[in-house]
N, C-alpha and C. Protein backbone atom coordinates (compact mmCIF):
# COMPACT_ATOMS: atom_id res chain seq x y z
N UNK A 1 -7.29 11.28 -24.15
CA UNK A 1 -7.94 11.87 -22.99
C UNK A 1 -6.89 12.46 -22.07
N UNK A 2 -7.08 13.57 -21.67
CA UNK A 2 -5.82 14.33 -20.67
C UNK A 2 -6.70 14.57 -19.18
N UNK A 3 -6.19 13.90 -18.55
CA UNK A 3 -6.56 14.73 -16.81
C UNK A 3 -5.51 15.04 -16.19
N UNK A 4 -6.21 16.20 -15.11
CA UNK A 4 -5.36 16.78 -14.57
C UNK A 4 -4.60 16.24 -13.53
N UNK A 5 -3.69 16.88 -13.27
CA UNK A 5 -2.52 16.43 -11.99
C UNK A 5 -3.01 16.93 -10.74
N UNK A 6 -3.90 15.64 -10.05
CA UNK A 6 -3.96 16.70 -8.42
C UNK A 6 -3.20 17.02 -7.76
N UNK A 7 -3.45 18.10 -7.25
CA UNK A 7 -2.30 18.67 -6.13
C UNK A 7 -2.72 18.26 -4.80
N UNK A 8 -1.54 18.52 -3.81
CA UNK A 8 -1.31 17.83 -2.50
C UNK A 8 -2.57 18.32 -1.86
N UNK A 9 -3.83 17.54 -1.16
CA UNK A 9 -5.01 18.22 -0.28
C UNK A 9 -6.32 17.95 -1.23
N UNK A 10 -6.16 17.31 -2.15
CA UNK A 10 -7.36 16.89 -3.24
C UNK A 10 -7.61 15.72 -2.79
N UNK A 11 -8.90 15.43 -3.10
CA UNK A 11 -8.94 14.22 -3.12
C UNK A 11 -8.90 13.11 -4.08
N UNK A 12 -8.42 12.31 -4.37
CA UNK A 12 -8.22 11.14 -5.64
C UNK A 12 -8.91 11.46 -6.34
N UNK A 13 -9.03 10.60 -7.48
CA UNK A 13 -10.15 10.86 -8.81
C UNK A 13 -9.46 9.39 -9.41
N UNK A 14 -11.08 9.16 -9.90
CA UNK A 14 -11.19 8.03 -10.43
C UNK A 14 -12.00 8.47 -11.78
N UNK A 15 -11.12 7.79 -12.53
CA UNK A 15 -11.74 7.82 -14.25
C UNK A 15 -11.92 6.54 -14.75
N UNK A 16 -13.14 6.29 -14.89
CA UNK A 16 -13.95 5.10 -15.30
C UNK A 16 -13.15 4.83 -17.03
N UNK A 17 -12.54 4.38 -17.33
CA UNK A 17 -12.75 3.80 -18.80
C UNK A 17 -13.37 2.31 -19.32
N UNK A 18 -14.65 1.71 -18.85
CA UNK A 18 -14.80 1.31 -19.11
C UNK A 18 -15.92 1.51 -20.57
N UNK A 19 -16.33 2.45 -20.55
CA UNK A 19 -16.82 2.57 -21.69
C UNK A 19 -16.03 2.61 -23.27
N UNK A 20 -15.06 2.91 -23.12
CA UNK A 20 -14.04 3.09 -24.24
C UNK A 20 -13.16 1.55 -24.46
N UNK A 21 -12.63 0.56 -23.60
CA UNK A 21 -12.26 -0.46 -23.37
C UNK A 21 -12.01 -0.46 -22.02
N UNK A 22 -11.12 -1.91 -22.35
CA UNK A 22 -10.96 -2.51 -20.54
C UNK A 22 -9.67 -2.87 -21.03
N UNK A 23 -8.50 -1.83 -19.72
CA UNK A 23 -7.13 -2.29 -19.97
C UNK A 23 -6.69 -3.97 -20.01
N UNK A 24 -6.01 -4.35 -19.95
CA UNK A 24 -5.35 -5.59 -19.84
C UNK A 24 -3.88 -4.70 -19.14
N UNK A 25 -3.35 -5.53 -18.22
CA UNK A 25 -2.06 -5.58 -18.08
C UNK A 25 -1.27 -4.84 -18.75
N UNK A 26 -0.84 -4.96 -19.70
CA UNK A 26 0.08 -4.31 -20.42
C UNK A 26 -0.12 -3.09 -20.82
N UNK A 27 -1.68 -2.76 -20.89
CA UNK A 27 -2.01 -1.37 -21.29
C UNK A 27 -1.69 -0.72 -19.98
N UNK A 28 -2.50 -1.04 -19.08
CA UNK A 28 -2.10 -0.38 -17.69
C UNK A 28 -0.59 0.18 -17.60
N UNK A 29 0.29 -0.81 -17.88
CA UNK A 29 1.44 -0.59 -17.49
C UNK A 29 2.00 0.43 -18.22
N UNK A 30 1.56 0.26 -19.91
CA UNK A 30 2.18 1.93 -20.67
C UNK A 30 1.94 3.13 -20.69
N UNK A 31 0.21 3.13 -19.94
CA UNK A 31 -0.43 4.25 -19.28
C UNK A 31 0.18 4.76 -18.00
N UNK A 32 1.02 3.67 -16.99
CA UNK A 32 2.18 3.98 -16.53
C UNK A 32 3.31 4.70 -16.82
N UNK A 33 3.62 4.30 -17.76
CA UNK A 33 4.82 4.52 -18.17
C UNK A 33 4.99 6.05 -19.04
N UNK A 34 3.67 5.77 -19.38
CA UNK A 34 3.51 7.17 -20.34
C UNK A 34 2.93 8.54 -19.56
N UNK A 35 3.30 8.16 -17.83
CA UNK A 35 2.24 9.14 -17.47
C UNK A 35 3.50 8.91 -15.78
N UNK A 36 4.62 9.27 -15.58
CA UNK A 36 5.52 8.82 -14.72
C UNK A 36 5.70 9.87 -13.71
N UNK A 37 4.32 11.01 -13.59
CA UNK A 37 4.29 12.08 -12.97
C UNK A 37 3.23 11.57 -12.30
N UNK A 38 2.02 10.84 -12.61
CA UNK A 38 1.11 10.19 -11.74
C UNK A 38 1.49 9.09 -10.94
N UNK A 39 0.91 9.18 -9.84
CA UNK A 39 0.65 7.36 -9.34
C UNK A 39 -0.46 6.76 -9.44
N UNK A 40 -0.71 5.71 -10.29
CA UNK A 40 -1.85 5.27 -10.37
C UNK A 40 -1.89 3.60 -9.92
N UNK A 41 -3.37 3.60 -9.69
CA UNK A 41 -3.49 2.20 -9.37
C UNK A 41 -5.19 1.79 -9.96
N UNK A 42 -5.29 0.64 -10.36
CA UNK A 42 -6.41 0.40 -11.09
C UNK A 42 -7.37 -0.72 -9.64
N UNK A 43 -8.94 -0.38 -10.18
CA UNK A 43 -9.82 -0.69 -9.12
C UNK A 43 -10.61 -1.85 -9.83
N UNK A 44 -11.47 -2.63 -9.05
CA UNK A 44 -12.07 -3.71 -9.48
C UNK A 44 -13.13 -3.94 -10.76
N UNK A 45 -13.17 -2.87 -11.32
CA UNK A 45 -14.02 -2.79 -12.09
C UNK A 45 -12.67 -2.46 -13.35
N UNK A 46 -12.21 -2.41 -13.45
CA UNK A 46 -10.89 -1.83 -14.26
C UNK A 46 -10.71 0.21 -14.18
N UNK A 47 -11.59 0.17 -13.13
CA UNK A 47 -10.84 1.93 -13.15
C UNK A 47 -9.53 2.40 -12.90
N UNK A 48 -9.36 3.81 -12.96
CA UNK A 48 -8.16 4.05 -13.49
C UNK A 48 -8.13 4.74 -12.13
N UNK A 49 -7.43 4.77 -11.03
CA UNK A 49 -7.63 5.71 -9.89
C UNK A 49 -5.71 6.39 -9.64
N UNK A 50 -6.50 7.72 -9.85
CA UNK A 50 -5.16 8.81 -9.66
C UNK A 50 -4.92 9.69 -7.99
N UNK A 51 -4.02 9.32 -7.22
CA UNK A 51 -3.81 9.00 -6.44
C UNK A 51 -2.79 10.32 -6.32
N UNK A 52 -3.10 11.77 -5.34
CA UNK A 52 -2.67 12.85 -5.50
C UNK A 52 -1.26 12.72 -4.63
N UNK A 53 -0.45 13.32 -4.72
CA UNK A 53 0.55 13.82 -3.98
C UNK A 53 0.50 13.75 -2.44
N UNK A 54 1.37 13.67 -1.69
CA UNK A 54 0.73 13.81 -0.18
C UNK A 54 1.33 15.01 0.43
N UNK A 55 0.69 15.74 1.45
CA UNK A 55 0.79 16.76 2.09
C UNK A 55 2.21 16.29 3.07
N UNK A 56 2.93 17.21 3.80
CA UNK A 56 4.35 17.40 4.69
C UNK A 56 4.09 15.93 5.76
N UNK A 57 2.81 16.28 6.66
CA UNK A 57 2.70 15.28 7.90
C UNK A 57 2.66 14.04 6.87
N UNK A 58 2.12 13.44 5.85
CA UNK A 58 1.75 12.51 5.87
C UNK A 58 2.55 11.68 4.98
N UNK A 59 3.32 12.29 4.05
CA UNK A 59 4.88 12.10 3.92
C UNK A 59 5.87 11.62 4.50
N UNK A 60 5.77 12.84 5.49
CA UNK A 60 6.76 12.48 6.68
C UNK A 60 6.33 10.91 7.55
N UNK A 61 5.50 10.55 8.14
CA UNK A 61 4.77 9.59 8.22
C UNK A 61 5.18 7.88 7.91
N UNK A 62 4.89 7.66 6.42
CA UNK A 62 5.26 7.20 5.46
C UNK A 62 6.70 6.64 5.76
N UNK A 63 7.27 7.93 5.53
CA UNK A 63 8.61 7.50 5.30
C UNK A 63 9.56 7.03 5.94
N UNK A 64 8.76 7.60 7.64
CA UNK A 64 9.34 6.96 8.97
C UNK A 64 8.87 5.84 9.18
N UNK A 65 7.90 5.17 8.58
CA UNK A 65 7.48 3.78 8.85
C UNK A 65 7.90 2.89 8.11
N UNK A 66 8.16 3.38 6.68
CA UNK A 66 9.06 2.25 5.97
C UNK A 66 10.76 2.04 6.04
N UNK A 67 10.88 3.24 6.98
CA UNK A 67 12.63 3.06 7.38
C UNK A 67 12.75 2.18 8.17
N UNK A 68 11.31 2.33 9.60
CA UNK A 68 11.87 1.46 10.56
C UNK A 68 11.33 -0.15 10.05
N UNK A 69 10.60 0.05 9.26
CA UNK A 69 10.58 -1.52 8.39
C UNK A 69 11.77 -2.11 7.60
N UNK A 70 12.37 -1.31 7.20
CA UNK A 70 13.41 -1.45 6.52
C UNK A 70 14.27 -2.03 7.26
N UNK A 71 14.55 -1.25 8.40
CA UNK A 71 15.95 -1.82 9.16
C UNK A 71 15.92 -2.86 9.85
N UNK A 72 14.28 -3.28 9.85
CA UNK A 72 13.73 -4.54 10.80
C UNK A 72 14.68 -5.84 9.57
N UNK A 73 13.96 -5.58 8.75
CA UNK A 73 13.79 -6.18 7.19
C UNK A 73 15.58 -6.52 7.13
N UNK A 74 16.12 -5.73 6.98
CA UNK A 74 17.90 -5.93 7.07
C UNK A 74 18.63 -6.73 7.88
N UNK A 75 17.96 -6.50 9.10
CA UNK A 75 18.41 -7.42 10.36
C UNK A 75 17.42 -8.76 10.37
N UNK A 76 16.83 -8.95 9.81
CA UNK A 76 16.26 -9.96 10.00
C UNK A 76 16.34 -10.73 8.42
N UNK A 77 16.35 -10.23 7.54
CA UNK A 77 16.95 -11.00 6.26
C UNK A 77 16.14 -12.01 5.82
N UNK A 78 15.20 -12.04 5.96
CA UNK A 78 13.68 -13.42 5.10
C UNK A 78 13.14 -12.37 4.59
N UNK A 79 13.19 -11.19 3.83
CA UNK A 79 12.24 -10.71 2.68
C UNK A 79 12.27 -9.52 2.85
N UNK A 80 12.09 -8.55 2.08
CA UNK A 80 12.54 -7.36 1.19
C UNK A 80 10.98 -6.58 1.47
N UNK A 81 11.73 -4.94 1.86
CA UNK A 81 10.68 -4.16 1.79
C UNK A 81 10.10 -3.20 0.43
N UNK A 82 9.06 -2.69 0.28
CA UNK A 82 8.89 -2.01 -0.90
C UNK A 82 8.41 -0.78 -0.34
N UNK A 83 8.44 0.31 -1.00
CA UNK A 83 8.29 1.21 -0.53
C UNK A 83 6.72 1.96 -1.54
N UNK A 84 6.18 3.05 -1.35
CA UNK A 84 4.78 3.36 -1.69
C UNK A 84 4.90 3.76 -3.27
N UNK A 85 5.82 3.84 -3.68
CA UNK A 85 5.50 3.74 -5.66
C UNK A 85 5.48 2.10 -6.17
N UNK A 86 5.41 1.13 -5.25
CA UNK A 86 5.45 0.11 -5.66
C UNK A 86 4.58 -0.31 -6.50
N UNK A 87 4.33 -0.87 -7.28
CA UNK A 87 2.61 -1.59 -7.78
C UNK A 87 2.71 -3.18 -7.46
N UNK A 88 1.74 -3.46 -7.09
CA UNK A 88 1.27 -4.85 -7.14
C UNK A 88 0.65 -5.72 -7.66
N UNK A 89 0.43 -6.16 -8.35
CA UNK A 89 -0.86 -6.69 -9.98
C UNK A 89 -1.23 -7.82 -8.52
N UNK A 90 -2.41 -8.02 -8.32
CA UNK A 90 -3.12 -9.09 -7.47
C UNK A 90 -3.61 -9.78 -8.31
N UNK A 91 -3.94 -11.20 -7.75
CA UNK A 91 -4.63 -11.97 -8.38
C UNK A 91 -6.27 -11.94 -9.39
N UNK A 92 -7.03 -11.09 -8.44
CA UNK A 92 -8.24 -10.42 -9.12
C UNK A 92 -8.13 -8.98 -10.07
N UNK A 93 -7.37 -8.72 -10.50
CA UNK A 93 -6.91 -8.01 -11.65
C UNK A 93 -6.51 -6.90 -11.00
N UNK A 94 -6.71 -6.10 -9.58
CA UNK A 94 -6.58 -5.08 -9.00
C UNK A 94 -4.80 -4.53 -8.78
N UNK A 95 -4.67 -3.45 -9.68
CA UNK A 95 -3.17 -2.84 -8.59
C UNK A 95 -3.20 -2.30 -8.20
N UNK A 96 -2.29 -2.39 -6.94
CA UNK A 96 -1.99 -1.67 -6.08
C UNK A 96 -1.29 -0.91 -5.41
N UNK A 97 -0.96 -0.12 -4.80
CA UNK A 97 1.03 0.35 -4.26
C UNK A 97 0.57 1.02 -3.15
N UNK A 98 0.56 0.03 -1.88
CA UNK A 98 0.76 0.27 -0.88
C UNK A 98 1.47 1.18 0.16
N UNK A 99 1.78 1.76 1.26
CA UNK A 99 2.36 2.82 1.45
C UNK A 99 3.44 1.88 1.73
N UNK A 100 3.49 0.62 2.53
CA UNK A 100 4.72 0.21 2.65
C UNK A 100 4.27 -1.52 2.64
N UNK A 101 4.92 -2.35 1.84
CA UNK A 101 5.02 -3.84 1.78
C UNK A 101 6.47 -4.56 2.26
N UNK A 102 5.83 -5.67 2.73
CA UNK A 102 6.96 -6.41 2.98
C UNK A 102 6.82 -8.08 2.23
N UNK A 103 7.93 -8.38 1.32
CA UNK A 103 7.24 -10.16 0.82
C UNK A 103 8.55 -10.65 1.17
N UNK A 104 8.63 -12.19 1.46
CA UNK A 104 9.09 -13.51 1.82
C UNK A 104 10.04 -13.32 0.48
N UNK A 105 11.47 -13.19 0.73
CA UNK A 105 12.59 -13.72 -0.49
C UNK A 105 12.24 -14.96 -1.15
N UNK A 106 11.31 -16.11 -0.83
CA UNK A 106 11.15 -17.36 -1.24
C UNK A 106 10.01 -16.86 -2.23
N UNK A 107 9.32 -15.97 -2.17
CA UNK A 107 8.46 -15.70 -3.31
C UNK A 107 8.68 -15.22 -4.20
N UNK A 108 9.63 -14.40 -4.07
CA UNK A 108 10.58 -13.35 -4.92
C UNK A 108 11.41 -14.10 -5.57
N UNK A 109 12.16 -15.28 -5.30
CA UNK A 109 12.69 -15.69 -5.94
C UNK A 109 12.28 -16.85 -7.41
N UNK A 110 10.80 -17.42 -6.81
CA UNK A 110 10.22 -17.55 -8.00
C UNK A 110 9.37 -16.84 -8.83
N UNK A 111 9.57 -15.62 -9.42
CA UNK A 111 9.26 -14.74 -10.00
C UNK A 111 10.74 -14.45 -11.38
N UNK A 112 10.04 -14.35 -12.46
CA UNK A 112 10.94 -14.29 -13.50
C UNK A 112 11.81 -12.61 -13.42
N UNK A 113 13.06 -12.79 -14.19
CA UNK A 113 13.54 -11.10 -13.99
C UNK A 113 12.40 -10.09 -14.60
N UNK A 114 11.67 -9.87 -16.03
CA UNK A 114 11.00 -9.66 -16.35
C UNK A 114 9.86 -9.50 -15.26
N UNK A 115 8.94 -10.31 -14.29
CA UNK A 115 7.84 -10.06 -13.29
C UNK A 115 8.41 -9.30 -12.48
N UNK A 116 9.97 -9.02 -12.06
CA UNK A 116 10.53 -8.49 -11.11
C UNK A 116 10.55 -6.86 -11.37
N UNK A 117 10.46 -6.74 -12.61
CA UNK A 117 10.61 -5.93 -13.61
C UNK A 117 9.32 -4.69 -13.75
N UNK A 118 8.69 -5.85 -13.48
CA UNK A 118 6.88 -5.27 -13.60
C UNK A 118 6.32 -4.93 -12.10
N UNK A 119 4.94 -4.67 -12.03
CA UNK A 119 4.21 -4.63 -11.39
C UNK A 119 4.03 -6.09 -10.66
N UNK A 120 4.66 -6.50 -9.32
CA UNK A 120 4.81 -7.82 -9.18
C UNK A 120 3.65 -8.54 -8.99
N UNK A 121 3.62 -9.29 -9.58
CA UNK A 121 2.59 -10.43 -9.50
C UNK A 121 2.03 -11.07 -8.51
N UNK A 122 1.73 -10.88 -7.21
CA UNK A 122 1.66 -11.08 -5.48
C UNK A 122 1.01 -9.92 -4.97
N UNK A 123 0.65 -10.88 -3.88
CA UNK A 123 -0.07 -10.18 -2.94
C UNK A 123 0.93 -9.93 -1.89
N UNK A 124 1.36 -8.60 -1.39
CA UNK A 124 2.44 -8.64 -0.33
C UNK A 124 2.13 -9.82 0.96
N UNK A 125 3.21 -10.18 1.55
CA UNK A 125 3.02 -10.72 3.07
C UNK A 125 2.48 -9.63 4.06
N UNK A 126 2.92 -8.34 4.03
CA UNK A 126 2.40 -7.84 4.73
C UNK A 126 2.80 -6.29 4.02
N UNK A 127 1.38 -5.55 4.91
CA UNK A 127 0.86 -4.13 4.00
C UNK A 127 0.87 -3.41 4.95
N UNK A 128 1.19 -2.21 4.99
CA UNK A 128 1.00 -0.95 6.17
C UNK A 128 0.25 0.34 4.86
N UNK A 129 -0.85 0.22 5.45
CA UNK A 129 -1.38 1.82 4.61
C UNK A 129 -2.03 3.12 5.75
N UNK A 130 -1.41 3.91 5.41
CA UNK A 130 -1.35 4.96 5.98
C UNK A 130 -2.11 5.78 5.81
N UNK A 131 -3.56 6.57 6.44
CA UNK A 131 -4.70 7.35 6.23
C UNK A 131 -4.40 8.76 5.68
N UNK A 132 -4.47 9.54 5.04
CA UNK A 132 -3.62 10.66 4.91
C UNK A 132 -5.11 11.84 5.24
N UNK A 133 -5.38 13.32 5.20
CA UNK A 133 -6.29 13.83 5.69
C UNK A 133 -7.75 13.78 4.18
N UNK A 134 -6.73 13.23 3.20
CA UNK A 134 -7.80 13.49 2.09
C UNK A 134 -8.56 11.96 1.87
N UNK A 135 -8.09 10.89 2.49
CA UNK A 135 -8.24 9.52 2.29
C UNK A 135 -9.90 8.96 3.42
N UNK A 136 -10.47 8.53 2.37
CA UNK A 136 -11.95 8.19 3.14
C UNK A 136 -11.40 6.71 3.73
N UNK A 137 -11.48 6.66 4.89
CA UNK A 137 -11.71 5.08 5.70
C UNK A 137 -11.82 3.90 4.89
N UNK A 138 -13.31 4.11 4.52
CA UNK A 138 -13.79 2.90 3.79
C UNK A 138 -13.12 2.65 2.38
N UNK A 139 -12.43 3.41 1.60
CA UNK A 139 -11.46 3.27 0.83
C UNK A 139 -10.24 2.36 1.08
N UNK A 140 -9.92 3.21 2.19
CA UNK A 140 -8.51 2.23 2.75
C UNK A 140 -9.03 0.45 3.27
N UNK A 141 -9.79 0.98 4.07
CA UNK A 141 -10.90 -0.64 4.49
C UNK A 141 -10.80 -1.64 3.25
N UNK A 142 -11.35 -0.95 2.66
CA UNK A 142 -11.74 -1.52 1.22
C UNK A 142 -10.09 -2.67 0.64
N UNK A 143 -9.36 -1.48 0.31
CA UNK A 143 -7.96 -2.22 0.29
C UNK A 143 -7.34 -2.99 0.95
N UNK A 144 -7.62 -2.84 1.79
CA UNK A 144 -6.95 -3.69 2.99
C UNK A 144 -7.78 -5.12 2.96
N UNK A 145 -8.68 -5.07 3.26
CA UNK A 145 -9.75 -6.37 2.95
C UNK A 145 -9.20 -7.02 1.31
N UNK A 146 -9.02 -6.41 0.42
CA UNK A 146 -8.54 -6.94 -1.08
C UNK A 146 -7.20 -7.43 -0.65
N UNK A 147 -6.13 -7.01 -0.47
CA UNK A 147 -4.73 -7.78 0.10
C UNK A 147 -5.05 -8.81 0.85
N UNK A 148 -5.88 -8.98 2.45
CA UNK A 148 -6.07 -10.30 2.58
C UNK A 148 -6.60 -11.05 1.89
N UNK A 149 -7.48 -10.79 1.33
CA UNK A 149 -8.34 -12.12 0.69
C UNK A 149 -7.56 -12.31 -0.91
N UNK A 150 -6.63 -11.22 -1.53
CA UNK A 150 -5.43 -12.00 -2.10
C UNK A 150 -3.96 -12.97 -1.88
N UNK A 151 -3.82 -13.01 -0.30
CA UNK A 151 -3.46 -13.82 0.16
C UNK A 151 -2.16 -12.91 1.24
N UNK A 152 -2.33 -11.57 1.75
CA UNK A 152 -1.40 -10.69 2.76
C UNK A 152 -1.44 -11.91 3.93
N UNK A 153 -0.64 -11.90 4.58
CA UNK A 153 -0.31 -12.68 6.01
C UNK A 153 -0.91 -11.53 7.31
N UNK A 154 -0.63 -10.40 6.81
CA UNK A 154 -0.63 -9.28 8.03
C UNK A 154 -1.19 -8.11 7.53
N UNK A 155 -1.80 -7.63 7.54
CA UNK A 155 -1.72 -5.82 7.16
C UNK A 155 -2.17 -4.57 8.35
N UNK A 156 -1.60 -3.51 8.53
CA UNK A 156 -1.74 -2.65 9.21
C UNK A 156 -2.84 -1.22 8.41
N UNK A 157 -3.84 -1.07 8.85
CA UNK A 157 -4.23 0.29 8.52
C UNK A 157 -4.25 1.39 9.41
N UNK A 158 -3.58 2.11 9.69
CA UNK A 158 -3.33 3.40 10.25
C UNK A 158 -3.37 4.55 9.94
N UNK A 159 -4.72 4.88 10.73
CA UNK A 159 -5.45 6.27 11.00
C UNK A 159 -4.98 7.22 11.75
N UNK A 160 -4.00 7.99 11.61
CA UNK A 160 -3.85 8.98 12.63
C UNK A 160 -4.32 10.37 13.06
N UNK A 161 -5.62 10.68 12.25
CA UNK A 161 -6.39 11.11 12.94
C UNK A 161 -7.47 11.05 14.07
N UNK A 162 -7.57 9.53 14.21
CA UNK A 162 -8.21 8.78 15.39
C UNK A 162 -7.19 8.25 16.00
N UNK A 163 -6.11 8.30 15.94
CA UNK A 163 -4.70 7.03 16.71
C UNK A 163 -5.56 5.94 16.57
N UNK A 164 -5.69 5.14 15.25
CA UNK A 164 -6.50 4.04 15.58
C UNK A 164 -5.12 3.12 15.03
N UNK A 165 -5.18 1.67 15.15
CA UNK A 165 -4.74 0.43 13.94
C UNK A 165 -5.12 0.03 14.04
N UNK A 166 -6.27 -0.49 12.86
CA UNK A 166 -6.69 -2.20 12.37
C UNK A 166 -6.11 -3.05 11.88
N UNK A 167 -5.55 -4.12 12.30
CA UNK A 167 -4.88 -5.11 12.01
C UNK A 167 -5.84 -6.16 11.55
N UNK A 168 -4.98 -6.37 9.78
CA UNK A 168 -6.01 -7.27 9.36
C UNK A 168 -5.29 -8.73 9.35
N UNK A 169 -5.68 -9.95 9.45
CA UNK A 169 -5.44 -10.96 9.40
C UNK A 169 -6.23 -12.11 8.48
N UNK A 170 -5.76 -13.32 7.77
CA UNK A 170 -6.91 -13.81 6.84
C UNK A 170 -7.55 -14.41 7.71
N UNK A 171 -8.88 -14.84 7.19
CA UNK A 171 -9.67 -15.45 8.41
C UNK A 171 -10.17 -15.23 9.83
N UNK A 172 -9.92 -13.91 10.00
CA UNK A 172 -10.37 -13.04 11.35
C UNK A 172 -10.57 -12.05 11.28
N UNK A 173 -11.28 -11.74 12.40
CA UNK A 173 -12.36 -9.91 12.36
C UNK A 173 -11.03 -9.34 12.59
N UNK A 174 -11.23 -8.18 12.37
CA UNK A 174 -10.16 -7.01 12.03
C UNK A 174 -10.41 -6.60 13.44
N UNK A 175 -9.19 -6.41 13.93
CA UNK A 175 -9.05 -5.91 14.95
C UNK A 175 -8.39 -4.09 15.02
N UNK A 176 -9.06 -3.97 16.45
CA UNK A 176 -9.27 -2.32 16.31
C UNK A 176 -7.89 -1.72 17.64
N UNK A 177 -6.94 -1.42 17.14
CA UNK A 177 -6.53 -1.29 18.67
C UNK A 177 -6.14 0.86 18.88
N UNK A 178 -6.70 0.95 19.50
CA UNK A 178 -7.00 2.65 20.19
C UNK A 178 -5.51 2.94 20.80
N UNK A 179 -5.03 4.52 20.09
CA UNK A 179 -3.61 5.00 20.28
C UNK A 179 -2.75 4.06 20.94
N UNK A 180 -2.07 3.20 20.33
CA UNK A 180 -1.14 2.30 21.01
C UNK A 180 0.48 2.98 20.84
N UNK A 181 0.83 2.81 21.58
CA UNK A 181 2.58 3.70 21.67
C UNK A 181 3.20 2.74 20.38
N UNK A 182 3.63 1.59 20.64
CA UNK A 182 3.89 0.58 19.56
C UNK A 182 2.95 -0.50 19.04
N UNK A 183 3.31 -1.39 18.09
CA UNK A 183 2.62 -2.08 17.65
C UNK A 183 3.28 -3.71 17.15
N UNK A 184 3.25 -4.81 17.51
CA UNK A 184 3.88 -5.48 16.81
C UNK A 184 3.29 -6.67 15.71
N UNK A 185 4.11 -6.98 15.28
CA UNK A 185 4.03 -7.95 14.23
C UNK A 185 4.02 -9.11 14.06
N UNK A 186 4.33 -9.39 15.47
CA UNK A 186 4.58 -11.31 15.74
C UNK A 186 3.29 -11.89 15.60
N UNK A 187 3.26 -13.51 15.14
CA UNK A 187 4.33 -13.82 15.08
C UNK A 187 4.42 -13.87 13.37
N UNK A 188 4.20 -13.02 12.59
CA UNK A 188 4.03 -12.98 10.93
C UNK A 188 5.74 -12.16 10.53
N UNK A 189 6.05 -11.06 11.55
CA UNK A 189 7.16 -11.10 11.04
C UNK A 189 8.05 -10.69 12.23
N UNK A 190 8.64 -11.52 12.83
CA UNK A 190 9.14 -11.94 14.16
C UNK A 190 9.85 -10.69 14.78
N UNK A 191 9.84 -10.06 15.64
CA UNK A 191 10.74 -8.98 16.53
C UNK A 191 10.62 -7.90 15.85
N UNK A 192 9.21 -7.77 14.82
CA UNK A 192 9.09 -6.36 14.23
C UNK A 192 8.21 -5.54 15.03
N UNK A 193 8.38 -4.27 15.85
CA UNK A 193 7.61 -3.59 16.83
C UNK A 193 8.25 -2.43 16.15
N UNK A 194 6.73 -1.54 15.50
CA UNK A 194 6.25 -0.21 14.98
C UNK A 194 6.43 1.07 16.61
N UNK A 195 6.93 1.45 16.46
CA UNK A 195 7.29 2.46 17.42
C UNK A 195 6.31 3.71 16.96
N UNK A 196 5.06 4.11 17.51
CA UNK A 196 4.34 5.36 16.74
C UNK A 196 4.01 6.52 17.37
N UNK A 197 4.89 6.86 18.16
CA UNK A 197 5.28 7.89 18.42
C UNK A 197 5.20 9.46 17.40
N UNK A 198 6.02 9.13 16.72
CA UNK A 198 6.48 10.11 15.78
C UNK A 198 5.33 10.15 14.93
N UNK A 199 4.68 8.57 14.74
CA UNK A 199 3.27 9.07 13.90
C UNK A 199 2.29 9.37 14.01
N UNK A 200 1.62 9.51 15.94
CA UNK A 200 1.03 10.62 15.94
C UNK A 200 1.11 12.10 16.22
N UNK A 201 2.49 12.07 16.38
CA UNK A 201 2.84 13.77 16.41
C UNK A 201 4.14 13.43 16.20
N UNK A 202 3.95 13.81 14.44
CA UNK A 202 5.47 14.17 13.81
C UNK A 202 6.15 15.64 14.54
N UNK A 203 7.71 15.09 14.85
CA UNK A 203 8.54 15.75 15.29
C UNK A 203 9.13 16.83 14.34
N UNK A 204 8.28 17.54 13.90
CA UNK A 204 9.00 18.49 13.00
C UNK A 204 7.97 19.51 12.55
C-alpha cells in the first residue's frame, strides 16, 4: 500500500489497517523505519496516523520551546529532554511523539540499551504539545488526556491561536489559563518558567 506525503498546511490522515492486520510493535517500528520521510504515530484502535510537516510559525514555535526546556533540563540535571521525532510506545498500545517531553533520569535508567534504542517504553513526566493551524483541539485534547492517564506528571497544551494553556495534571480538571506572558511548572519540574512571548508572536 503507498500513501502520499502530506505537505506543510494539510491536514493529517489516518489509515485504518485494521482490516488487513493489527501491527504489533515491531511491525510498527519497520513501517518506521521503512518509511523515515514520514512521522508517524499509531492511535487506539491500531491506526496508522501520518502526521504532515509543519508550516514556518509553527516550527519556529516548537523549537523555541524545546530549547528553553532544554536549558532548564541542563541546569537542573534530574532528566533529559526529547524533542518532537521522539516516539513513545505507552502502556495502552498507543505511540506517540510529542512536540516536546521531558522524563526523570531514574526512569531512563531502568530501561534496557535496546528500549533506549526503540520507541521508549513510558509515558513522559511531562508533555508540551503545540496546536499548529491544521491541528483540531479535540485531537490534541484527546492526547493529552492519553499521557495523563498513562502516567505524565504535567502536560502543557498550547493553542496559539486562542493564547490559551491547558495544563493537564493526573487526577484534576484541566485547567484553562487565557494569554499568560509565562507559564510555570512547579512544583513537577522545579524553577521551569515557559517565557511565551515569542510564541504568540514569533519574532521573525
Amino acid at each position: 500500500m503507498t500513501v502520499a506525503i502530506l505537505q506543510s498546511g494539510e491536514s493529517r490522515m489516518v489509515v485504518d489497517l485494521s482490516p488487513l492486520a493489527q501491527l504489533s510493535e515491531a511491525d510498527f517500528v519497520a513501517l518506521c523505519a521503512a518509511n523515515p520521510e514520514l512521522r508517524l504515530e499509531r492511535g487506539p484502535q491500531g491506526e496508522i496516523v501520518i502526521v504532515p510537516p509543519e508550516g514556518g510559525e509553527s516550527g519556529y514555535r516548537v523549537q523555541a520551546i524545546g530549547a528553553m526546556l532544554y536549558n532548564w533540563a541542563v541546569a537542573n540535571g534530574e532528566g533529559i529532554v526529547f524533542g518532537s521525532s521522539t516516539g513513545f510506545q505507552l502502556p495502552d498500545g498507543l505511540t506517540r511523539s510529542p512536540d516536546a517531553a521531558w522524563v526523570r533520569r531514574e526512569r531512563l535508567a531502568a530501561l534496557s540499551v535496546e528500549e533506549k534504542r526503540r520507541f521508549l517504553p513510558l509515558a513522559p513526566d511531562f508533555v508540551i504539545e503545540v496546536r499548529s493551524p491544521t491541528d483540531r483541539p479535540s485531537d490534541l485534547e484527546a492526547k493529552m488526556l492519553a499521557y495523563t492517564e498513562a502516567g505524565e506528571r504535567l502536560g502543557w497544551f498550547i493553542d496559539p491561536e486562542s493564547r490559551t494553556v491547558q495544563v493537564y495534571r493526573p487526577g484534576q480538571l484541566v485547567e484553562r489559563v487565557v494569554e499568560p506572558a509565562s507559564i510555570a511548572a512547579d512544583p513537577e519540574l522545579p524553577g521551569f518558567v515557559l517565557d511565551l512571548a515569542n510564541v504568540w508572536r514569533p519574532d521573525f
